[in-house]
C-alpha atoms as a PDB file:
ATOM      1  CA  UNK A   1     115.878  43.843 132.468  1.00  0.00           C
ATOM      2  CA  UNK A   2     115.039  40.521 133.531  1.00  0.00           C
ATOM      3  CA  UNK A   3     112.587  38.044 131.431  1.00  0.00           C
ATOM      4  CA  UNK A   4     110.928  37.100 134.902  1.00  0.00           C
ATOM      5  CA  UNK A   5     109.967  41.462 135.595  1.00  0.00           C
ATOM      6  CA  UNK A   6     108.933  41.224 131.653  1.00  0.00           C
ATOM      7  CA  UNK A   7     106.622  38.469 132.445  1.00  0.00           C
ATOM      8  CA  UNK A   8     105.118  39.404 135.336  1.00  0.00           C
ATOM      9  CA  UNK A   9     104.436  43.051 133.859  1.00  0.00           C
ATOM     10  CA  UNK A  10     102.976  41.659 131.516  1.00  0.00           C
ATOM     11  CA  UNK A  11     100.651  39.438 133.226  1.00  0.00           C
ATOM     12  CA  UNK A  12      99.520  42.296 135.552  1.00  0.00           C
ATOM     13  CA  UNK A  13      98.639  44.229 132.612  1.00  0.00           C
ATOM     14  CA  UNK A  14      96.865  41.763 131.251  1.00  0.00           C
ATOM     15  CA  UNK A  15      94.881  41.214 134.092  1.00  0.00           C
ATOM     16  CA  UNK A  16      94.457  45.254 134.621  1.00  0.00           C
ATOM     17  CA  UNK A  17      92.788  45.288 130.963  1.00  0.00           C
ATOM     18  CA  UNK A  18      89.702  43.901 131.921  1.00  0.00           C
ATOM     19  CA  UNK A  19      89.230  46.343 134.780  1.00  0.00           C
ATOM     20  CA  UNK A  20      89.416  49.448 131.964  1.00  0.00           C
ATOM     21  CA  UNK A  21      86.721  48.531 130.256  1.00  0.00           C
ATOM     22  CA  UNK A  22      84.275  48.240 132.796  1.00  0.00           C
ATOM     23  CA  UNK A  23      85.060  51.616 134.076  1.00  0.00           C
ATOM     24  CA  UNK A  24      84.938  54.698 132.308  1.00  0.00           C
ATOM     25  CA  UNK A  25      84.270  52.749 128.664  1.00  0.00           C
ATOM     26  CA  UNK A  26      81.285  50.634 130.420  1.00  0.00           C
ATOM     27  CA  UNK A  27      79.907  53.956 132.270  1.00  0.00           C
ATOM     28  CA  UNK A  28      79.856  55.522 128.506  1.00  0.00           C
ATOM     29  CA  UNK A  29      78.491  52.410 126.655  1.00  0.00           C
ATOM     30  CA  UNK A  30      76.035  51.983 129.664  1.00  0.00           C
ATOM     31  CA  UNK A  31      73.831  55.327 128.824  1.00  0.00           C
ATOM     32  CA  UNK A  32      73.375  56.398 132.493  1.00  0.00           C
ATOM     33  CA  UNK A  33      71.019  59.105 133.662  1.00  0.00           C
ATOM     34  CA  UNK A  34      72.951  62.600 134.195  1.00  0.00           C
ATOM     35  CA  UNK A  35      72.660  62.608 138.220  1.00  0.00           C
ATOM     36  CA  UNK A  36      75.073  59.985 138.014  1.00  0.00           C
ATOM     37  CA  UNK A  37      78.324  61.880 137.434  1.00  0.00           C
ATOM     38  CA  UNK A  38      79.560  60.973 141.050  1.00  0.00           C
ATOM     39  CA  UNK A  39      80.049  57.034 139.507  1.00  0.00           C
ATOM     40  CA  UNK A  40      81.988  58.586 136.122  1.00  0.00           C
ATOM     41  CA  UNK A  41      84.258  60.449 138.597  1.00  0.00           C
ATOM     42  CA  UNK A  42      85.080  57.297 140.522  1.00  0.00           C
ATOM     43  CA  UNK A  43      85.037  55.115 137.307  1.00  0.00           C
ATOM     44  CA  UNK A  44      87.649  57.698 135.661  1.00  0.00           C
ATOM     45  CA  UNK A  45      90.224  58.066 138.804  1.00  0.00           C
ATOM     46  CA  UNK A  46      89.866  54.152 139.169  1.00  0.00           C
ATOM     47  CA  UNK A  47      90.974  53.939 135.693  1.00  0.00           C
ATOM     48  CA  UNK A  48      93.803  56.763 135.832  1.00  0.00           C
ATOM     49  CA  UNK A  49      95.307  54.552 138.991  1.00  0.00           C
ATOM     50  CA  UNK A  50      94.945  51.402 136.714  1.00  0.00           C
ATOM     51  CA  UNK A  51      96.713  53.045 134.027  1.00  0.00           C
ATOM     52  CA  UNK A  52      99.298  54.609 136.335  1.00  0.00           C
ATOM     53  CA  UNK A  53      99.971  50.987 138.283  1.00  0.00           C
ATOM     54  CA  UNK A  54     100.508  49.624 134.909  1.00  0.00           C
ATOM     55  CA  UNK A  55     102.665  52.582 133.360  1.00  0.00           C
ATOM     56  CA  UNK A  56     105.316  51.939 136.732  1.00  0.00           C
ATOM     57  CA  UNK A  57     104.984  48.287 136.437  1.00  0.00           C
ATOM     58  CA  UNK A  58     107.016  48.625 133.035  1.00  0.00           C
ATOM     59  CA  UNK A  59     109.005  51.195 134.290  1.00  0.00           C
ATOM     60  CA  UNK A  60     110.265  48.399 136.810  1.00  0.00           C
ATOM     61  CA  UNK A  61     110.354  46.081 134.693  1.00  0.00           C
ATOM     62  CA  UNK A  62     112.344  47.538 131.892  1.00  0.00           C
ATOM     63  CA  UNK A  63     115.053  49.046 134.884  1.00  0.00           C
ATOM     64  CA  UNK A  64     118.414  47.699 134.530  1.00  0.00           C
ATOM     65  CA  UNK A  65     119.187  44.830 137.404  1.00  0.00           C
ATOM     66  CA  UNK A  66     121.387  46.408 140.220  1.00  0.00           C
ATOM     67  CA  UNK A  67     124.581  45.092 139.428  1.00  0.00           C
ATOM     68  CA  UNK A  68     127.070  45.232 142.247  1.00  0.00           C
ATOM     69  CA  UNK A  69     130.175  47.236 142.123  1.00  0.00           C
ATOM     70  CA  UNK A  70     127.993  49.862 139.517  1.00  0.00           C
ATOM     71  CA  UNK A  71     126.601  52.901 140.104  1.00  0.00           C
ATOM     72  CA  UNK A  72     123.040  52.968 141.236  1.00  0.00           C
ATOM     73  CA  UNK A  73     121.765  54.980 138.165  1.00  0.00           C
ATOM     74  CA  UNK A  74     123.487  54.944 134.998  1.00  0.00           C
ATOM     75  CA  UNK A  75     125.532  51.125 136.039  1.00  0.00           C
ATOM     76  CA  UNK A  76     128.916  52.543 135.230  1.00  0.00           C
ATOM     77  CA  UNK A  77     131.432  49.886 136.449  1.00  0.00           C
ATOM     78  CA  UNK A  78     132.364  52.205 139.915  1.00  0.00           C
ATOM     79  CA  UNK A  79     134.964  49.373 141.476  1.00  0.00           C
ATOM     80  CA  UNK A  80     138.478  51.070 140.723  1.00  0.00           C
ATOM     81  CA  UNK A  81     136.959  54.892 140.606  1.00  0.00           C
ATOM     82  CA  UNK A  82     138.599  56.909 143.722  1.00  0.00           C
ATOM     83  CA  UNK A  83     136.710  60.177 142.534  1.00  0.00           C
ATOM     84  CA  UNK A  84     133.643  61.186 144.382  1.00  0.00           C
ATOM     85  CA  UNK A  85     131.091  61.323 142.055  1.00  0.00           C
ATOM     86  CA  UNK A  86     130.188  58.991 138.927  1.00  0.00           C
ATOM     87  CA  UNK A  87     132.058  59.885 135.767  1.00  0.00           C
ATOM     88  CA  UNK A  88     129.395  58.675 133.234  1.00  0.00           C
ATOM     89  CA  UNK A  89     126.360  60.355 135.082  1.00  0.00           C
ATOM     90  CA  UNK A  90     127.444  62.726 138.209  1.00  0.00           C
ATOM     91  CA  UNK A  91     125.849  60.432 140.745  1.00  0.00           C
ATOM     92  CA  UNK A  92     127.835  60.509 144.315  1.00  0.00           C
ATOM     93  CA  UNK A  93     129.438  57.034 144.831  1.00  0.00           C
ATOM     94  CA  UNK A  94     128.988  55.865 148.673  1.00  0.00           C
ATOM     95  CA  UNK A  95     131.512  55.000 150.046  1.00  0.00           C
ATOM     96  CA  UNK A  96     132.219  52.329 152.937  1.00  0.00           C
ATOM     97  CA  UNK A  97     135.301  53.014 155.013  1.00  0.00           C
ATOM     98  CA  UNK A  98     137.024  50.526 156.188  1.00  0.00           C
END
């Protein structure tokens, strides 16, 4: 979790915001004629992607760093472990032969 990943999450969701409310909201508030149900449909998957973009943004950036010498998904210090597999969560260590 890096303060630069925080901030730049942020800003993209910031600038997403915008975007929601001229789609499904500003098909609603707009008081179209019924034949035009093909726009809503596009207006509500454009938003759901939106949504979904900003939803994995903050997924990345609230993911631990990659620290080296940790494992890959819980960040258990790995350096000195000779078993195969994580102790903390399971995961299979690679290994590099030398």
């Amino acid at each position: 979790m890096s303060p630069a990943r925080i901030t730049l999450a942020t800003a993209l969701s910031l600038l997403a915001m915008p975007c929601l409310g001229f789609g499904v909201f500003g098909m609603l508030a707009s008081f179209e004629p019924p034949g035009s149900w093909g726009f809503f449909a596009f207006y509500a998957v454009l938003d759901l992607g939106i949504l979904a973009a900003a939803v994995l943004f903050w997924r990345w950036a609230l993911s631990p760093a990659r620290v080296p010498g940790t494992c890959a998904r819980c960040g258990y210090p790995i350096q000195t472990i000779t078993a195969e597999r994580c102790p903390e969560c399971g995961t299979k260590i690679p290994r590099i032969d030398p």
